[in-house]
N, C-alpha and C. Protein backbone atom coordinates (compact mmCIF):
# COMPACT_ATOMS: atom_id res chain seq x y z
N UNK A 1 -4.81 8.50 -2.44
CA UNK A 1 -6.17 8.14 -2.12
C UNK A 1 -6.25 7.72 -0.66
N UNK A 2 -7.27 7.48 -0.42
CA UNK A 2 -8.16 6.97 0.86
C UNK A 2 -8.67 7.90 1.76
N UNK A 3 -8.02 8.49 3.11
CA UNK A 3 -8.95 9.14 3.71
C UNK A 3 -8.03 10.63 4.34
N UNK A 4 -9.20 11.43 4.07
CA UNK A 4 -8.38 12.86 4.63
C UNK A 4 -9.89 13.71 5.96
N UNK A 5 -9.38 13.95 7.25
CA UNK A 5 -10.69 14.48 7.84
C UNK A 5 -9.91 15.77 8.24
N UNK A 6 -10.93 16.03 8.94
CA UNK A 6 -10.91 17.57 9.51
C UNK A 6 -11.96 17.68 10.74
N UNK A 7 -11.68 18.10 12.14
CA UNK A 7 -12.23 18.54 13.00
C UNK A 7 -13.41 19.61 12.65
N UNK A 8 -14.70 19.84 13.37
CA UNK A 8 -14.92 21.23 12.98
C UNK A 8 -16.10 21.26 14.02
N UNK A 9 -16.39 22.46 14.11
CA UNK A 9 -17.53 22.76 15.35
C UNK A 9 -16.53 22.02 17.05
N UNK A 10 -15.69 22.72 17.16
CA UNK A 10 -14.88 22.40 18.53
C UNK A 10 -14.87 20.93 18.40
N UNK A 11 -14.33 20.34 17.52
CA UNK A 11 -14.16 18.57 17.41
C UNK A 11 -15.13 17.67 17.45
N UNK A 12 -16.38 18.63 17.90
CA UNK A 12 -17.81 18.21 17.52
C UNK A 12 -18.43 17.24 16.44
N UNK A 13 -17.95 17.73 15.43
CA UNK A 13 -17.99 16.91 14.27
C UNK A 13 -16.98 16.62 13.37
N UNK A 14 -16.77 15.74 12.91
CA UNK A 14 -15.74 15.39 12.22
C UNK A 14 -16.08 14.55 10.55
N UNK A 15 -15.29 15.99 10.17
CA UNK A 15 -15.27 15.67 8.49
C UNK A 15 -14.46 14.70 7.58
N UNK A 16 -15.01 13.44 6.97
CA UNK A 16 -13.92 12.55 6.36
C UNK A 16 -14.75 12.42 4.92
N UNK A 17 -13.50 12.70 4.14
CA UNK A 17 -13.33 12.61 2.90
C UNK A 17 -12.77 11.27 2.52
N UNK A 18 -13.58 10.01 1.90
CA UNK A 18 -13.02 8.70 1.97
C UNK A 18 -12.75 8.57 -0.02
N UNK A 19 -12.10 8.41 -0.16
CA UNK A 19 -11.87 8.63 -2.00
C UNK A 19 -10.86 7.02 -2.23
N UNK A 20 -11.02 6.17 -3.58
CA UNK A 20 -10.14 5.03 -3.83
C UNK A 20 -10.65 4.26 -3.24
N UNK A 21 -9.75 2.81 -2.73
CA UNK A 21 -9.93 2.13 -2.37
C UNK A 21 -9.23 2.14 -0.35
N UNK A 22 -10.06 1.86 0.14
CA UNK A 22 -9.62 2.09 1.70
C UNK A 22 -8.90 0.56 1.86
N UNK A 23 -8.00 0.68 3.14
CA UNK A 23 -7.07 0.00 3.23
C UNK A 23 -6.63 -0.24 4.66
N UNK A 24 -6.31 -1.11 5.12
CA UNK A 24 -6.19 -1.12 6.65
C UNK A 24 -5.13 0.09 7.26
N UNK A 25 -4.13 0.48 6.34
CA UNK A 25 -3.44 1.62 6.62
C UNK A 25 -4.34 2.61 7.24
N UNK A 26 -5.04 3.27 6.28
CA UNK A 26 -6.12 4.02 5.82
C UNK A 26 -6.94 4.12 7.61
N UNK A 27 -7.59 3.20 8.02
CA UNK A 27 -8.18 2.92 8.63
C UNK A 27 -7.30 3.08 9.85
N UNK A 28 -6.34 2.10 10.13
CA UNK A 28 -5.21 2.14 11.61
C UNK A 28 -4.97 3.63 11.77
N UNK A 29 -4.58 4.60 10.51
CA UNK A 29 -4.48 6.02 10.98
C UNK A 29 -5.59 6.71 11.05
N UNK A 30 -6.39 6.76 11.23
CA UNK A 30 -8.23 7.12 11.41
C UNK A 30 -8.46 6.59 12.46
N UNK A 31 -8.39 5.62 13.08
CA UNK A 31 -9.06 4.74 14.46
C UNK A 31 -8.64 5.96 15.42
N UNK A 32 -7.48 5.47 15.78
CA UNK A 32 -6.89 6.93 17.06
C UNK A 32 -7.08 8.36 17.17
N UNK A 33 -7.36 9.12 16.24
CA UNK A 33 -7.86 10.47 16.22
C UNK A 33 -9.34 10.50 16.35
N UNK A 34 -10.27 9.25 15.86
CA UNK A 34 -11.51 8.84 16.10
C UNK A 34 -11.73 8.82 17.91
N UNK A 35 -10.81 7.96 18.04
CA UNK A 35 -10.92 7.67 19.67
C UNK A 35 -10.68 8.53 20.33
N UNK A 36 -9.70 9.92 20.18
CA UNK A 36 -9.62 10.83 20.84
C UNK A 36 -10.56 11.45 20.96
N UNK A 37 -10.77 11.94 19.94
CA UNK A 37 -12.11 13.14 19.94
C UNK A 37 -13.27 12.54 20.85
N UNK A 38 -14.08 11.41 20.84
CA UNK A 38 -14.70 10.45 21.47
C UNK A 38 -14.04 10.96 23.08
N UNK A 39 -13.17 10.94 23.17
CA UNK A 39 -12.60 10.91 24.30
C UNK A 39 -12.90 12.15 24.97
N UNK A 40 -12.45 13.49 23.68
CA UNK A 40 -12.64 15.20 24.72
C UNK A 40 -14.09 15.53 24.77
N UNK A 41 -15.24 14.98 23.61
CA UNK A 41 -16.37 15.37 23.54
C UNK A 41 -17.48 14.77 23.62
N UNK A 42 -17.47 13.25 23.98
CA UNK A 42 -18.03 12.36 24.23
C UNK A 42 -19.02 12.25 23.06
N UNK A 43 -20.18 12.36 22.78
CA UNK A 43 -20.92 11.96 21.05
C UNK A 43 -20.44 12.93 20.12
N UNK A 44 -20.59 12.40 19.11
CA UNK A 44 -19.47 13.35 18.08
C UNK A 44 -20.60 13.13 17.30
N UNK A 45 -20.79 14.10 15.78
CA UNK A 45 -21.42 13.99 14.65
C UNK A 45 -20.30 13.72 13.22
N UNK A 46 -21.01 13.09 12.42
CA UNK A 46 -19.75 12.97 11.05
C UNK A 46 -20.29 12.35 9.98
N UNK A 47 -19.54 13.58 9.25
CA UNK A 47 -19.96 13.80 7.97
C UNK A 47 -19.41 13.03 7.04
N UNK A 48 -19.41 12.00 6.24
CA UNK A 48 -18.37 11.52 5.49
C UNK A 48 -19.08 11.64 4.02
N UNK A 49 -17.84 11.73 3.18
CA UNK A 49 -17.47 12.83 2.06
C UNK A 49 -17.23 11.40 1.18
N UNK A 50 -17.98 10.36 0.18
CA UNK A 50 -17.37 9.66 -0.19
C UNK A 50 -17.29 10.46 -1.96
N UNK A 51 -15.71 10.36 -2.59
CA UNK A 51 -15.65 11.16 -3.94
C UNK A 51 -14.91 10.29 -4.46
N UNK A 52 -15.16 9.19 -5.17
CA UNK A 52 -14.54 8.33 -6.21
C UNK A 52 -13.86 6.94 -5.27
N UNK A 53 -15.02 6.70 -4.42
CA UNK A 53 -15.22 5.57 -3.26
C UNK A 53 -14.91 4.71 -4.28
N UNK A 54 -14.09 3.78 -3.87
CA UNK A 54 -13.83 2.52 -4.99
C UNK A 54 -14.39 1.14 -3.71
N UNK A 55 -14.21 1.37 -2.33
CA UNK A 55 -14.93 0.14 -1.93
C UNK A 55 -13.36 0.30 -0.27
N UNK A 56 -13.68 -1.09 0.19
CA UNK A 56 -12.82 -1.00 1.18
C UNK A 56 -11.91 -2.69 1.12
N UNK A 57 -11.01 -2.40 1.65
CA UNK A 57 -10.07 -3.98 1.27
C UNK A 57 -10.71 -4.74 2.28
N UNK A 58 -10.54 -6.01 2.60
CA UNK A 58 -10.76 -6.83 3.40
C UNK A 58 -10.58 -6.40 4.82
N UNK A 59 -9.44 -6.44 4.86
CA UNK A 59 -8.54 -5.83 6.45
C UNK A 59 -9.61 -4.08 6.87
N UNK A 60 -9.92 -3.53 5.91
CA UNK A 60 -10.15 -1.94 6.19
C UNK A 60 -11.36 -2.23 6.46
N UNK A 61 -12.70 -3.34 5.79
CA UNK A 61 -13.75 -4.12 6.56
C UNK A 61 -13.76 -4.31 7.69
N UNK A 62 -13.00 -5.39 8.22
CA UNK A 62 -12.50 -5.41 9.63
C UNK A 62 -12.57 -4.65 10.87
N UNK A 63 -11.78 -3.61 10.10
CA UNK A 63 -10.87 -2.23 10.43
C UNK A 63 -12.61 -1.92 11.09
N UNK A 64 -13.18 -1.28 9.86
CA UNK A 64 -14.14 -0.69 10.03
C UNK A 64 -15.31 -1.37 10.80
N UNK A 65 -15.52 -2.08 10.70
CA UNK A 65 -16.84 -2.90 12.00
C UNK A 65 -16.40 -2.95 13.10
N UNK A 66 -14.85 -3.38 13.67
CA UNK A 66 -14.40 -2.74 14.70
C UNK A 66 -14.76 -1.83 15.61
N UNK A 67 -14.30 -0.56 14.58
CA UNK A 67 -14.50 0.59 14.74
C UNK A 67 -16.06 1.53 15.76
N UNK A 68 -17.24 0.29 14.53
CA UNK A 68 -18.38 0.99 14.73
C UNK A 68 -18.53 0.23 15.61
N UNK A 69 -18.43 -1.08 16.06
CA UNK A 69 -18.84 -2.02 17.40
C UNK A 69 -18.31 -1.04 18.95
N UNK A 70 -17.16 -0.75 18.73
CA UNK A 70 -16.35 -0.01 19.62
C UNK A 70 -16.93 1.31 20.42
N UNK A 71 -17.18 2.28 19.09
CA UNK A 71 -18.10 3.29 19.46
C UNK A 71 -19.60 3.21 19.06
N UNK A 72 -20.09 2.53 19.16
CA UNK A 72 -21.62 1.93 18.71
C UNK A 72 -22.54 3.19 19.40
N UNK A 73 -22.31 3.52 20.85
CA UNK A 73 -23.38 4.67 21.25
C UNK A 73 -22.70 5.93 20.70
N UNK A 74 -21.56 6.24 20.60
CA UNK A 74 -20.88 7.17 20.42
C UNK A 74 -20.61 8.12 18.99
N UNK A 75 -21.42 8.29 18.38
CA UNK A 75 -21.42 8.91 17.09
C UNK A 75 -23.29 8.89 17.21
N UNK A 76 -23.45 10.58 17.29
CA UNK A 76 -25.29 10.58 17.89
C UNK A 76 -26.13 11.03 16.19
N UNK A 77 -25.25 11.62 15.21
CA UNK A 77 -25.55 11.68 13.65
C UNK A 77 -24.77 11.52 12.64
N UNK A 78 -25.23 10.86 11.76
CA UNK A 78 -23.86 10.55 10.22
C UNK A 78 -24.79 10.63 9.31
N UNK A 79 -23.89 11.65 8.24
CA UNK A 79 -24.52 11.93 6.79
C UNK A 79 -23.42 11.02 6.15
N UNK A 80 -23.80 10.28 5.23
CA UNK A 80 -22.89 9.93 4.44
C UNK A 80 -23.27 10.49 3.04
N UNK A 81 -22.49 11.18 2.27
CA UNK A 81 -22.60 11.73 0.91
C UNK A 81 -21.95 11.25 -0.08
N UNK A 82 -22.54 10.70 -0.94
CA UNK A 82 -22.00 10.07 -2.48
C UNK A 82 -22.47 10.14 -3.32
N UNK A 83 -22.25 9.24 -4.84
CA UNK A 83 -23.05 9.37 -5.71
C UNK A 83 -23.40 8.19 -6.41
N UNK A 84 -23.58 7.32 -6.05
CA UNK A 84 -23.55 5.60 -6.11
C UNK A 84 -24.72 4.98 -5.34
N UNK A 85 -25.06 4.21 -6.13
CA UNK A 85 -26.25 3.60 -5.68
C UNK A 85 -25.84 2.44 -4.59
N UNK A 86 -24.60 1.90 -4.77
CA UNK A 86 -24.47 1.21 -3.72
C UNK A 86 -23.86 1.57 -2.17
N UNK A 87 -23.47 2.87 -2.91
CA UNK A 87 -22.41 3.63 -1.55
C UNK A 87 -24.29 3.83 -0.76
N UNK A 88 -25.39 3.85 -1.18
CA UNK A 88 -26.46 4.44 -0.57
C UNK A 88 -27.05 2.82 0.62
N UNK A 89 -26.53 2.03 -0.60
CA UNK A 89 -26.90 0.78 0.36
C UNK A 89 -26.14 0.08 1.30
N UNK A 90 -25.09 0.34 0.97
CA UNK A 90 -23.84 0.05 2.04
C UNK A 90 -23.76 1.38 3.51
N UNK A 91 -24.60 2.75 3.35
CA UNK A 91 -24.88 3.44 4.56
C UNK A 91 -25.98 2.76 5.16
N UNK A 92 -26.90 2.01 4.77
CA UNK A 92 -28.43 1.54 5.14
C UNK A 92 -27.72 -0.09 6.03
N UNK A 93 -26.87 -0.47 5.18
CA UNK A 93 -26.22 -2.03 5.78
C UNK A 93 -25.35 -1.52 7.49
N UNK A 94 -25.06 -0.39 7.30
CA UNK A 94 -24.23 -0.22 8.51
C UNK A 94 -24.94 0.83 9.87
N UNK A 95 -26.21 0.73 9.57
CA UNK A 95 -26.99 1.04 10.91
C UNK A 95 -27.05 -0.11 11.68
N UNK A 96 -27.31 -1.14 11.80
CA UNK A 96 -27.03 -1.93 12.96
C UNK A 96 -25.90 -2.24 13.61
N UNK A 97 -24.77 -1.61 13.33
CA UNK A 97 -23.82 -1.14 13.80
C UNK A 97 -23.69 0.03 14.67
N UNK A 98 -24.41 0.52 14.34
CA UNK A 98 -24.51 1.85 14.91
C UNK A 98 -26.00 2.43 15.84
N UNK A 99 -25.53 3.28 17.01
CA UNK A 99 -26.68 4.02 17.49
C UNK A 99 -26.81 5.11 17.12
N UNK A 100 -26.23 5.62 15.94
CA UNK A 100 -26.48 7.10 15.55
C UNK A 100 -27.16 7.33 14.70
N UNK A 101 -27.98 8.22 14.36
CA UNK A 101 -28.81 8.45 13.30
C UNK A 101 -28.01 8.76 11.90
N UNK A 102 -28.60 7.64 11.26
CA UNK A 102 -27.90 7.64 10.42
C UNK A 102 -28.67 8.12 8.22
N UNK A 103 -27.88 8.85 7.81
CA UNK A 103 -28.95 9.44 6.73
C UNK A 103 -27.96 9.34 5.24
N UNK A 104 -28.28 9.26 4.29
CA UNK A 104 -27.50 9.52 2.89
C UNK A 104 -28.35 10.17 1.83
N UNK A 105 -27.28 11.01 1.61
CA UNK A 105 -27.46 12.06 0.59
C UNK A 105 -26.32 12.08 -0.65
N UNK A 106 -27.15 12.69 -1.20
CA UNK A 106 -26.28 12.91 -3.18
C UNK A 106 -25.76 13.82 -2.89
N UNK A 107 -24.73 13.88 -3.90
CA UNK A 107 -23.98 15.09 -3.53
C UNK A 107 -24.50 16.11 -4.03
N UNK A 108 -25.23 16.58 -4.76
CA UNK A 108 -25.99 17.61 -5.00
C UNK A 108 -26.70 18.39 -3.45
N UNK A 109 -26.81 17.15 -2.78
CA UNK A 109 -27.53 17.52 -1.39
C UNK A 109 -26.39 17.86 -0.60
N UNK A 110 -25.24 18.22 -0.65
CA UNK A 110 -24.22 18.73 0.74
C UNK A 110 -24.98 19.88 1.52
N UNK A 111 -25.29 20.33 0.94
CA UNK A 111 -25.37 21.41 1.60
C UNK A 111 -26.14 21.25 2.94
N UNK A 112 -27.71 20.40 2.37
CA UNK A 112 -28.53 19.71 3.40
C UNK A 112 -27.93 18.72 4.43
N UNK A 113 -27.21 18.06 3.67
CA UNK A 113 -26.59 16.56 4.68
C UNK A 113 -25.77 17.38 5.72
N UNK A 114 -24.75 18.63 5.65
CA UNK A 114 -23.74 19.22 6.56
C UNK A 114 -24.86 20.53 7.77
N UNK A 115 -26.51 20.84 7.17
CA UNK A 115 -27.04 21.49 8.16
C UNK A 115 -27.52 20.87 9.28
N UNK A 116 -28.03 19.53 8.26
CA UNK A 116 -28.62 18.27 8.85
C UNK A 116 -27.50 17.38 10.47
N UNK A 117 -26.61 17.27 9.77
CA UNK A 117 -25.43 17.25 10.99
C UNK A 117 -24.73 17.81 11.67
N UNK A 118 -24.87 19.42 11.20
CA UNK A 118 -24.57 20.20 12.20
C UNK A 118 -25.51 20.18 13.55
N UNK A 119 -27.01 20.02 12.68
CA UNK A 119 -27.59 20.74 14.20
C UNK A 119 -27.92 19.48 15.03
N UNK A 120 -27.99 20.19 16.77
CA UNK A 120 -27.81 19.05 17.53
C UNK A 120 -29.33 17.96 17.82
């Protein structure tokens, strides 16, 4: 479990599949490939894939507000996709973290949430 991504559209956007319970591991190996890409393409889009999201540990909290404080202008759209009513309110809690437009969709909706973040 936890997190598996994938580059796509020239590192443009970046696909993460977050599944289980996340973990500061989880997170410490995600930060640096985050920061790179940030680095070759300056705003990035990302899609995250949550499929049997169990929540995040304390430390991977952390981890994660970090994260979004860090690159706060730097991520310009995020779909988050799940199927949980709270995974919908926990994307709505983490826009003030963020300057990116931020949207959640069911998974029935991928298809919309990945056109929706593709385009610029």
């Amino acid at each position: 479990m936890g997190m598996k991504w994938k580059k796509e559209m020239d590192g443009k956007l970046l696909e993460v599949q977050v599944s289980g319970r996340l973990a500061h591991e989880d997170c410490a190996r995600f930060a640096p490939e985050f920061d790179q890409a940030v680095k070759e393409h300056g705003l990035v889009n990302v899609l995250c894939d949550m499929v049997d999201f169990q929540g995040l540990t304390p430390g991977a909290l952390w981890d994660d507000i970090k994260l979004d404080l860090k690159h706060h202008g730097d991520v310009k759209k995020m779909a988050v996709v799940g199927d949980k009513q709270w995974e919908k309110w926990m994307t709505m809690c983490c826009r003030p973290f963020t300057a990116a437009q931020v949207r959640y969709y069911d998974h029935s909706q991928m298809d919309e949430a990945r056109n929706w973040v593709e385009t610029s």
